[in-house]
Protein backbone atom coordinates (compact mmCIF):
# COMPACT_ATOMS: atom_id res chain seq x y z
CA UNK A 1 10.89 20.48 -6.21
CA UNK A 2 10.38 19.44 -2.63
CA UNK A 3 10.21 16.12 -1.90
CA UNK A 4 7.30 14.36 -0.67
CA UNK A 5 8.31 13.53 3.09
CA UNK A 6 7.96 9.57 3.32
CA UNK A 7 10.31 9.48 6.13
CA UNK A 8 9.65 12.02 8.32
CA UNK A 9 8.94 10.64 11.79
CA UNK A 10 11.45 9.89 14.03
CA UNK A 11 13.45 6.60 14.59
CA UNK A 12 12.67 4.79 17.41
CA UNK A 13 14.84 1.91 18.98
CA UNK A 14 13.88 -1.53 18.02
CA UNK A 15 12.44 -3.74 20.66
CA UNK A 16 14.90 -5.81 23.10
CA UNK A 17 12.63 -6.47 26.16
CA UNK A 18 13.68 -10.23 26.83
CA UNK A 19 10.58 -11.39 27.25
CA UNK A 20 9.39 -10.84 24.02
CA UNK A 21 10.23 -13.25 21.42
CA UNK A 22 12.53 -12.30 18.36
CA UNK A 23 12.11 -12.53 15.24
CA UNK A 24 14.17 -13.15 11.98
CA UNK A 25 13.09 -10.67 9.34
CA UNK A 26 14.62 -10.12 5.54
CA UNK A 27 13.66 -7.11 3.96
CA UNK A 28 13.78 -7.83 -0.07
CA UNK A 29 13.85 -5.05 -2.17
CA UNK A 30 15.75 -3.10 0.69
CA UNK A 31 17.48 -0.60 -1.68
CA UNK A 32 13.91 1.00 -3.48
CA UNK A 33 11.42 3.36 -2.10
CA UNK A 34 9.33 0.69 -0.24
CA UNK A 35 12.05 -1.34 0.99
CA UNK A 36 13.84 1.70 2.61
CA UNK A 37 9.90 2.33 4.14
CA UNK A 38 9.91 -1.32 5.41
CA UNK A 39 13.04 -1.08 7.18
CA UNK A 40 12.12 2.30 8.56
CA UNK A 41 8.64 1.35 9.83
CA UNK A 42 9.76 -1.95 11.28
CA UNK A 43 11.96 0.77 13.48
CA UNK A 44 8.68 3.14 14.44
CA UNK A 45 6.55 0.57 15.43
CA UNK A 46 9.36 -1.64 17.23
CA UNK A 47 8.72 -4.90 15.66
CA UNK A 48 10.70 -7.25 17.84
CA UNK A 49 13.68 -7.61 15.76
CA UNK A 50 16.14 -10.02 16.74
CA UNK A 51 17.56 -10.26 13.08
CA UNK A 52 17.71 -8.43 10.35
CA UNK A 53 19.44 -9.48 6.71
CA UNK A 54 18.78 -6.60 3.66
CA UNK A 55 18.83 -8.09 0.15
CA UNK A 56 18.39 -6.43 -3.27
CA UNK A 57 19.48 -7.05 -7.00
CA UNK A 58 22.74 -8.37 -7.62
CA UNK A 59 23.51 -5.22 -9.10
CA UNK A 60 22.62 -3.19 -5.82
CA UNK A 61 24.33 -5.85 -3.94
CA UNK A 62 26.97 -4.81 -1.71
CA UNK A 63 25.49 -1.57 -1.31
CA UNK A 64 25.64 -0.37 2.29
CA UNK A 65 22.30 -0.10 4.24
CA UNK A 66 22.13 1.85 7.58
CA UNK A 67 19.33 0.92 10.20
CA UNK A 68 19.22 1.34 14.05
CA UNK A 69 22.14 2.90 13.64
CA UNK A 70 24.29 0.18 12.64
CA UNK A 71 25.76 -0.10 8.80
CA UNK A 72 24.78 -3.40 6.83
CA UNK A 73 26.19 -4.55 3.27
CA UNK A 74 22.83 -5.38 1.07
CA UNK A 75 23.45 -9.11 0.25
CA UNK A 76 21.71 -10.84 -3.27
CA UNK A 77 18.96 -12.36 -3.36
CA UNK A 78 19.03 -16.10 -3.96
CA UNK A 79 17.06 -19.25 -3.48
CA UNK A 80 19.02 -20.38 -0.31
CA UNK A 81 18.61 -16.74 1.50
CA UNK A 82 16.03 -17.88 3.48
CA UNK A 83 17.40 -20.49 5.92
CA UNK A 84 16.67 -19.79 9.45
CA UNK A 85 14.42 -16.42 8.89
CA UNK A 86 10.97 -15.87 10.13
CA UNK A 87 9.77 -13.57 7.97
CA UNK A 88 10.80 -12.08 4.47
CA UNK A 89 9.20 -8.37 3.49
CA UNK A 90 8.98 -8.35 -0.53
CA UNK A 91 8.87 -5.36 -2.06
CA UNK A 92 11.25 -6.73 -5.46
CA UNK A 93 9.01 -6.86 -7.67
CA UNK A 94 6.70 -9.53 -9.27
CA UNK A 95 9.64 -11.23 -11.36
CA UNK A 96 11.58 -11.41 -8.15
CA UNK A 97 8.51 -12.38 -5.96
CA UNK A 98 7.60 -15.53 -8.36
CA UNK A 99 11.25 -16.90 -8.22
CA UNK A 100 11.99 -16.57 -4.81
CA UNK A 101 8.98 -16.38 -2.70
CA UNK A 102 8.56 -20.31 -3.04
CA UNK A 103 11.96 -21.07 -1.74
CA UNK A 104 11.25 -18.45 1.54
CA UNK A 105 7.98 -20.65 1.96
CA UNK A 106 9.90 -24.15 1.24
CA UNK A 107 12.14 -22.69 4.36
CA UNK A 108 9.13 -21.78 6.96
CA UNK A 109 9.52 -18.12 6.02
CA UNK A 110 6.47 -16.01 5.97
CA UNK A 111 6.71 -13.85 2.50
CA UNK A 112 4.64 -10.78 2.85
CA UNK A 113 4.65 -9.82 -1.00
CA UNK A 114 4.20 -6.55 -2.14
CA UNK A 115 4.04 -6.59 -5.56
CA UNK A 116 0.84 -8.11 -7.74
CA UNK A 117 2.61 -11.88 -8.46
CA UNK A 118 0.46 -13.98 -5.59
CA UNK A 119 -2.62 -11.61 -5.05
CA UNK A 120 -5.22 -13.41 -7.49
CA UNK A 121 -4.12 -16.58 -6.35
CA UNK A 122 -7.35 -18.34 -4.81
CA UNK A 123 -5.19 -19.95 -1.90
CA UNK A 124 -3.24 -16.91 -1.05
CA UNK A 125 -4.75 -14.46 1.50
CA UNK A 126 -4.89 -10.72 0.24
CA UNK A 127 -4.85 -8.62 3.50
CA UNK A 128 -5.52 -5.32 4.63
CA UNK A 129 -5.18 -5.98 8.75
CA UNK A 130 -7.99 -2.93 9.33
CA UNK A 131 -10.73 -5.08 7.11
CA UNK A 132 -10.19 -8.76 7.02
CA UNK A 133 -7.18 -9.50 8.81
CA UNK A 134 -9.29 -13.33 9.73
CA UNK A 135 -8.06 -14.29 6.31
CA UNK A 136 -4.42 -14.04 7.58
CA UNK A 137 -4.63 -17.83 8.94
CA UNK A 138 -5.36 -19.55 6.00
CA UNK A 139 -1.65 -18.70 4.23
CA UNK A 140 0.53 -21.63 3.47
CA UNK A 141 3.69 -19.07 4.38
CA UNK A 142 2.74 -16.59 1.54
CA UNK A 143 0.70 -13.30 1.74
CA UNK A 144 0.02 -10.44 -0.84
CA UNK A 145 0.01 -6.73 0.50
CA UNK A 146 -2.66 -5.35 -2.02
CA UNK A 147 -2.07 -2.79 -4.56
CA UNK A 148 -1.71 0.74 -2.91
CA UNK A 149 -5.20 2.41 -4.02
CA UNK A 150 -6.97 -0.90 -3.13
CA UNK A 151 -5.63 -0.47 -0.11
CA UNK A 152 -6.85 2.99 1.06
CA UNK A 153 -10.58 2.30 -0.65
CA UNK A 154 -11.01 -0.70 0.87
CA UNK A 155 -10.42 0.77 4.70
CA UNK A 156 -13.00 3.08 3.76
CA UNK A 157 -15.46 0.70 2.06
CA UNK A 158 -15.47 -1.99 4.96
CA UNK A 159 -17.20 0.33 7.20
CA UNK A 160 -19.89 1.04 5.40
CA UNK A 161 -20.23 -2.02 3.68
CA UNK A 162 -20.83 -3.78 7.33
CA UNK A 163 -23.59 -1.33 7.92
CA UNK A 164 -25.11 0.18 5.17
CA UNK A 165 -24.03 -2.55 2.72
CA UNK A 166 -22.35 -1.90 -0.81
CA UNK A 167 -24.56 -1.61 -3.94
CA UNK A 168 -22.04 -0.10 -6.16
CA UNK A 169 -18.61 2.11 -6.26
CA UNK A 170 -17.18 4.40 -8.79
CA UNK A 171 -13.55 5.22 -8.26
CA UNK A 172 -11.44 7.85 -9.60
CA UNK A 173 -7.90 7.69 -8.43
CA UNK A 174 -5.42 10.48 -8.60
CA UNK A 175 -1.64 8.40 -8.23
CA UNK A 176 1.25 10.06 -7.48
CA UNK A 177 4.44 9.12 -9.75
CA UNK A 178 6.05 7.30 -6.63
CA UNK A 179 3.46 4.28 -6.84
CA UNK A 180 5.85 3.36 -10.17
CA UNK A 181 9.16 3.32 -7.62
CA UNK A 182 12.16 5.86 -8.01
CA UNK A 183 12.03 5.80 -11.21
CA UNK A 184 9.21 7.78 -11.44
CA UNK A 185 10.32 10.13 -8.78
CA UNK A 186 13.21 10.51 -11.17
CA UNK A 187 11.56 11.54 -14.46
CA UNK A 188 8.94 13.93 -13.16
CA UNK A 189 12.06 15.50 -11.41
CA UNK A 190 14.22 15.07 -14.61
CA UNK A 191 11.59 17.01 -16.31
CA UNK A 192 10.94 20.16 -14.60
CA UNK A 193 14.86 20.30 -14.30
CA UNK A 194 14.88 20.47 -18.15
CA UNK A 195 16.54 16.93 -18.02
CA UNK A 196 15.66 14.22 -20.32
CA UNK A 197 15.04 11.15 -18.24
CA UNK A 198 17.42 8.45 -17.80
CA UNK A 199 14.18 6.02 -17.37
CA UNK A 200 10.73 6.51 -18.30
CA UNK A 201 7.59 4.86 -16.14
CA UNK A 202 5.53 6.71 -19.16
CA UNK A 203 6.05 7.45 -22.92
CA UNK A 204 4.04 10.98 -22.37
CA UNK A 205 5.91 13.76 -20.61
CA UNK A 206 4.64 13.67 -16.64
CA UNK A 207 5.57 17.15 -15.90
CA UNK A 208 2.64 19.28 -15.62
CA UNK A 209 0.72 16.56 -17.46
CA UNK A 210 -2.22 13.16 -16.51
CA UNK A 211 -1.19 10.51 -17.59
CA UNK A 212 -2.72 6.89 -17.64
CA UNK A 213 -1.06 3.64 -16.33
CA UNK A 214 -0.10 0.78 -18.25
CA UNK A 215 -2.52 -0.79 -20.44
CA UNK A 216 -3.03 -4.80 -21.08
CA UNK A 217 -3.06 -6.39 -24.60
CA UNK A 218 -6.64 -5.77 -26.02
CA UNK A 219 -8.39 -4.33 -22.17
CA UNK A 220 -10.00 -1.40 -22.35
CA UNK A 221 -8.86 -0.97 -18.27
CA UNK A 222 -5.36 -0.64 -17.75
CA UNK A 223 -3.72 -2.87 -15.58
CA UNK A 224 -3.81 -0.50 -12.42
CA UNK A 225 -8.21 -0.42 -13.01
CA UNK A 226 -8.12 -3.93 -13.05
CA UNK A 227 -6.07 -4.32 -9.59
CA UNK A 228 -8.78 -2.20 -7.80
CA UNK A 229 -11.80 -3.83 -9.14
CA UNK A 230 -10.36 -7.47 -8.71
CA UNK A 231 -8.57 -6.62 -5.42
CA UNK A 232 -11.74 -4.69 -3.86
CA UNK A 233 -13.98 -7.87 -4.37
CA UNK A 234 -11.45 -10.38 -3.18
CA UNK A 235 -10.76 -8.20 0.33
CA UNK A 236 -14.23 -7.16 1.24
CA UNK A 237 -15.45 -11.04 -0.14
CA UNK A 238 -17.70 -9.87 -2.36
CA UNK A 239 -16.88 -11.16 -5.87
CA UNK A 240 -19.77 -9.63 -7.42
CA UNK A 241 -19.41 -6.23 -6.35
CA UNK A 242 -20.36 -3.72 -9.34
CA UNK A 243 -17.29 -1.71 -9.14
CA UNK A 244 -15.34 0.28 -11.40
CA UNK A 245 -12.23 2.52 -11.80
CA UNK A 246 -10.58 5.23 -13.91
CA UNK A 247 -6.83 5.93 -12.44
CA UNK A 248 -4.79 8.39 -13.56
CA UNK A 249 -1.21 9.85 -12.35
CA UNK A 250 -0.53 12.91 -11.57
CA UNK A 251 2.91 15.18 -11.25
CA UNK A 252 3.16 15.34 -7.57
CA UNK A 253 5.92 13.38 -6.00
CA UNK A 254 3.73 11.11 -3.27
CA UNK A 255 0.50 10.51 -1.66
CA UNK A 256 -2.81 8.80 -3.02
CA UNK A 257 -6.07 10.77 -3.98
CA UNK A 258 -9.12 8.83 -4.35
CA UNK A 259 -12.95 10.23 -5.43
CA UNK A 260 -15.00 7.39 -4.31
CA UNK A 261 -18.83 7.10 -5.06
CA UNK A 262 -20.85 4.97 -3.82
CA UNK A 263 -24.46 3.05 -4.10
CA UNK A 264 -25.73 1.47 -0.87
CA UNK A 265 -28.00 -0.72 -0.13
CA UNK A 266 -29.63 1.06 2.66
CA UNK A 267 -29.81 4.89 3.03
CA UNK A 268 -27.50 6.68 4.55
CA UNK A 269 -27.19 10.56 5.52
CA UNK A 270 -23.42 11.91 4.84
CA UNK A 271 -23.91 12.30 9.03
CA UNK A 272 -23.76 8.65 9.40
CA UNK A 273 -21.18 8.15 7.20
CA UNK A 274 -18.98 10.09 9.48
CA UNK A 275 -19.61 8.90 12.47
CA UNK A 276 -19.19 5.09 11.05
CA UNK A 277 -15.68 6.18 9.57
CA UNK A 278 -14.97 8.31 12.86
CA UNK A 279 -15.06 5.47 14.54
CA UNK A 280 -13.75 2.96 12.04
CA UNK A 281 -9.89 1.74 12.59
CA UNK A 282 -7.14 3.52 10.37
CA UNK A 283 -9.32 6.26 9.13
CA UNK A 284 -9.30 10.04 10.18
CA UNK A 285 -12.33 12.13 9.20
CA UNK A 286 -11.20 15.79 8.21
CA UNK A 287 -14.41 17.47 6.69
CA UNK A 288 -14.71 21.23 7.31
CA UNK A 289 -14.56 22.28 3.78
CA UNK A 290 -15.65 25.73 4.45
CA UNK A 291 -12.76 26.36 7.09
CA UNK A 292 -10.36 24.19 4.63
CA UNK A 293 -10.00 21.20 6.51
CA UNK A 294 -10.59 18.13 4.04
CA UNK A 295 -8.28 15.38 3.03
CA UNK A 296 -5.32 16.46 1.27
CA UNK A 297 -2.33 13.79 -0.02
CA UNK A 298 0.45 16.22 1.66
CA UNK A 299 -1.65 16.15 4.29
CA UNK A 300 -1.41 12.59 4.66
CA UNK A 301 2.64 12.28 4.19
CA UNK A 302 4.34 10.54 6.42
CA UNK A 303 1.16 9.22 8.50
CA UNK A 304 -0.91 5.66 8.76
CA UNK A 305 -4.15 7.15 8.44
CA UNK A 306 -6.69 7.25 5.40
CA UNK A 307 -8.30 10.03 5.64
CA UNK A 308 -11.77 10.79 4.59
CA UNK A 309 -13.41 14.09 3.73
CA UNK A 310 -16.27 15.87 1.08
CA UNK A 311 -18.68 13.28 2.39
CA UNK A 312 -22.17 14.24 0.52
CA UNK A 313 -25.18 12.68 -0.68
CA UNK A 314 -25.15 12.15 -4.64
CA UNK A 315 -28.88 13.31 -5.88
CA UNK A 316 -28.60 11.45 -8.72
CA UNK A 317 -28.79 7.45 -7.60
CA UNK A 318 -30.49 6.32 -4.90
CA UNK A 319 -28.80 6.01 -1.64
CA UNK A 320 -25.68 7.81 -3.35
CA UNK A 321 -22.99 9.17 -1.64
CA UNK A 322 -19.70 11.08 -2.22
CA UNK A 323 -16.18 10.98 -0.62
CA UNK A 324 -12.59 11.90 -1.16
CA UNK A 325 -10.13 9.84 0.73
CA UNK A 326 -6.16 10.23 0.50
CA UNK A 327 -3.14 8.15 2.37
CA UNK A 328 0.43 8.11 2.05
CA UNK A 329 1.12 5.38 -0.77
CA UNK A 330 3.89 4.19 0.45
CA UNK A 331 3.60 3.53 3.80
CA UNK A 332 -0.04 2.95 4.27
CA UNK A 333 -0.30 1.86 1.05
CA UNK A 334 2.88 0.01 0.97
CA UNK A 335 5.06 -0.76 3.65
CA UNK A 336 3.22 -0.08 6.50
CA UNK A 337 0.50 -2.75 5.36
CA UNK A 338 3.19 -5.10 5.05
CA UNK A 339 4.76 -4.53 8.55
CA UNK A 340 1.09 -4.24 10.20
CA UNK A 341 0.74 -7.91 8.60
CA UNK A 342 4.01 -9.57 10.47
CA UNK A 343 2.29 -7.71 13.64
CA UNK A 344 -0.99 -9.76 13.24
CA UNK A 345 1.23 -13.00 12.26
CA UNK A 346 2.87 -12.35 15.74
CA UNK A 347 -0.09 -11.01 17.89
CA UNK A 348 -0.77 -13.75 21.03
CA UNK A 349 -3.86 -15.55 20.10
């Protein structure tokens, strides 16, 4: 099977113009899929890195970690690993995030959390840069990257929402395995190798096969549908948004599919829709369906972009409208969010 191409651009030298200010930065989580993508994206988009410290399990610990082309030992993470940085990227896990993201803060250093521990909570700002990145400045040293298909709907929604104005959304998500880390890289490629996994993300088979996420004790959403619709209403600041969601995973190794319908308020032709997302920051607009150029998740490896195609009007609601969207899940989705964060933390006022 060929692997989905997360890191495919090319490594740039990190920034050492002396009269930019340096910064600290401790990449937690550094051994998985989205802590590798940190460390490589804080590289492509030259965050001014004076400092860099990578920290993982104590079980990964001591594991050597190569970036800018010098080697590093992966150190554990601990309460005291915090002392003197200016930013930590979490991408640990939510166990790992609610132990040790307190102590970072307690040491004035920015956490920019990946995983779902601090996203609910009401004093914690829940940021996609491209849509409300004014919500940034109200963190008391803790902010939560959203989940990765909140993420790509929501630079899509914002748009519209600011002109047309949101009635309703129906989302379908198709996931790649990758949202649940290596280890679901690992059993869909354990499986069409014939292998029985080492680790499961899923009691039913993912080769060739849908499967559903996780589901919570007596929902009838699993926990991934409940993400989106909580997420969606807390970014865009509409807490009464009539949303909804159906996710399921697929067997493809990366990228994010979403079908997105949508009510608005007032009506819009699948024309303007385009030219507001044309325009709109972080999307790309690829709908020539008859000449085969619409959104596709391969399409979208290794980029920033979410891209939006199959915009068209939905007969049966009023002021209904179609689209597909896809992004990389985990850069855009992921890492990338979390890096484009520290950039906004760090942007001259």
């Amino acid at each position: 099977m060929q692997p989905f191409p997360y890191f495919c651009l090319k490594i740039v030298a990190a920034n050492h113009n002396p009269h930019v200010k340096n910064y600290s930065v401790a990449v937690c989580g550094a051994t998985g899929l989205v802590g590798r993508a940190m460390a490589q994206i804080l590289l492509e988009r030259q965050f001014p890195v004076g400092r860099i410290r990578f920290f993982a399990s104590s079980r990964s610990a001591g594991s050597k970690f190569n970036w800018n082309d010098k080697e590093y030992a992966t150190e554990e993470l601990r309460e005291d690993s915090f002392d003197s940085m200016d930013f930590a990227l979490f991408s640990a896990g939510s166990d790992a995030s609610k132990r040790f993201a307190p102590a970072a803060a307690a040491a004035d250093c920015i956490v920019i959390d990946n995983s779902s521990a601090w996203r609910m909570e009401p004093d914690v700002p829940l940021i996609v840069p491209e849509v409300n990145a004014a919500a940034l400045y109200s963190h008391k040293n803790i902010v939560a990257n959203p989940n990765c298909s909140t993420i790509q709907l929501v630079v899509a929604l914002k748009p519209l929402h600011d002109v047309f104005g949101l009635r309703r959304v129906i989302v379908s998500t198709y996931q790649s395995v990758s949202g649940a880390g290596q280890k679901g890289i690992d059993q869909l490629t354990d499986e069409i190798a014939g292998r029985e996994p080492a680790h499961r993300i899923s009691a039913h088979r993912l080769a060739y096969n849908t499967v559903f996420h996780n589901f919570s004790r007596n929902e009838d959403f699993t926990e991934e549908e409940i993400k989106i619709k909580q997420e969606t209403r807390k970014i865009l600041n509409l807490p009464d948004l009539r949303i909804t969601a159906t996710c399921v995973r697929l067997p493809v190794s990366g990228g994010h599919g979403a079908s997105v319908n949508i009510e608005t308020e007032i009506s819009a032709s699948p024309g303007d829709v385009r030219r507001i997302l044309a325009q709109a920051r972080g999307i790309k607009v690829c709908d020539e369906p008859f000449s085969h150029h619409y959104p596709t998740t391969l399409g979208a490896a290794g980029t920033d972009y979410v891209y939006a195609g199959r915009i068209r009007r939905d007969d049966s609601a009023e002021n209904g409208l179609h689209l597909w969207i896809t992004a990389d899940n985990i850069r855009k989705g992921a890492a990338t969010n979390a890096v484009q964060i520290a950039e906004e933390l760090i942007r001259p006022a």
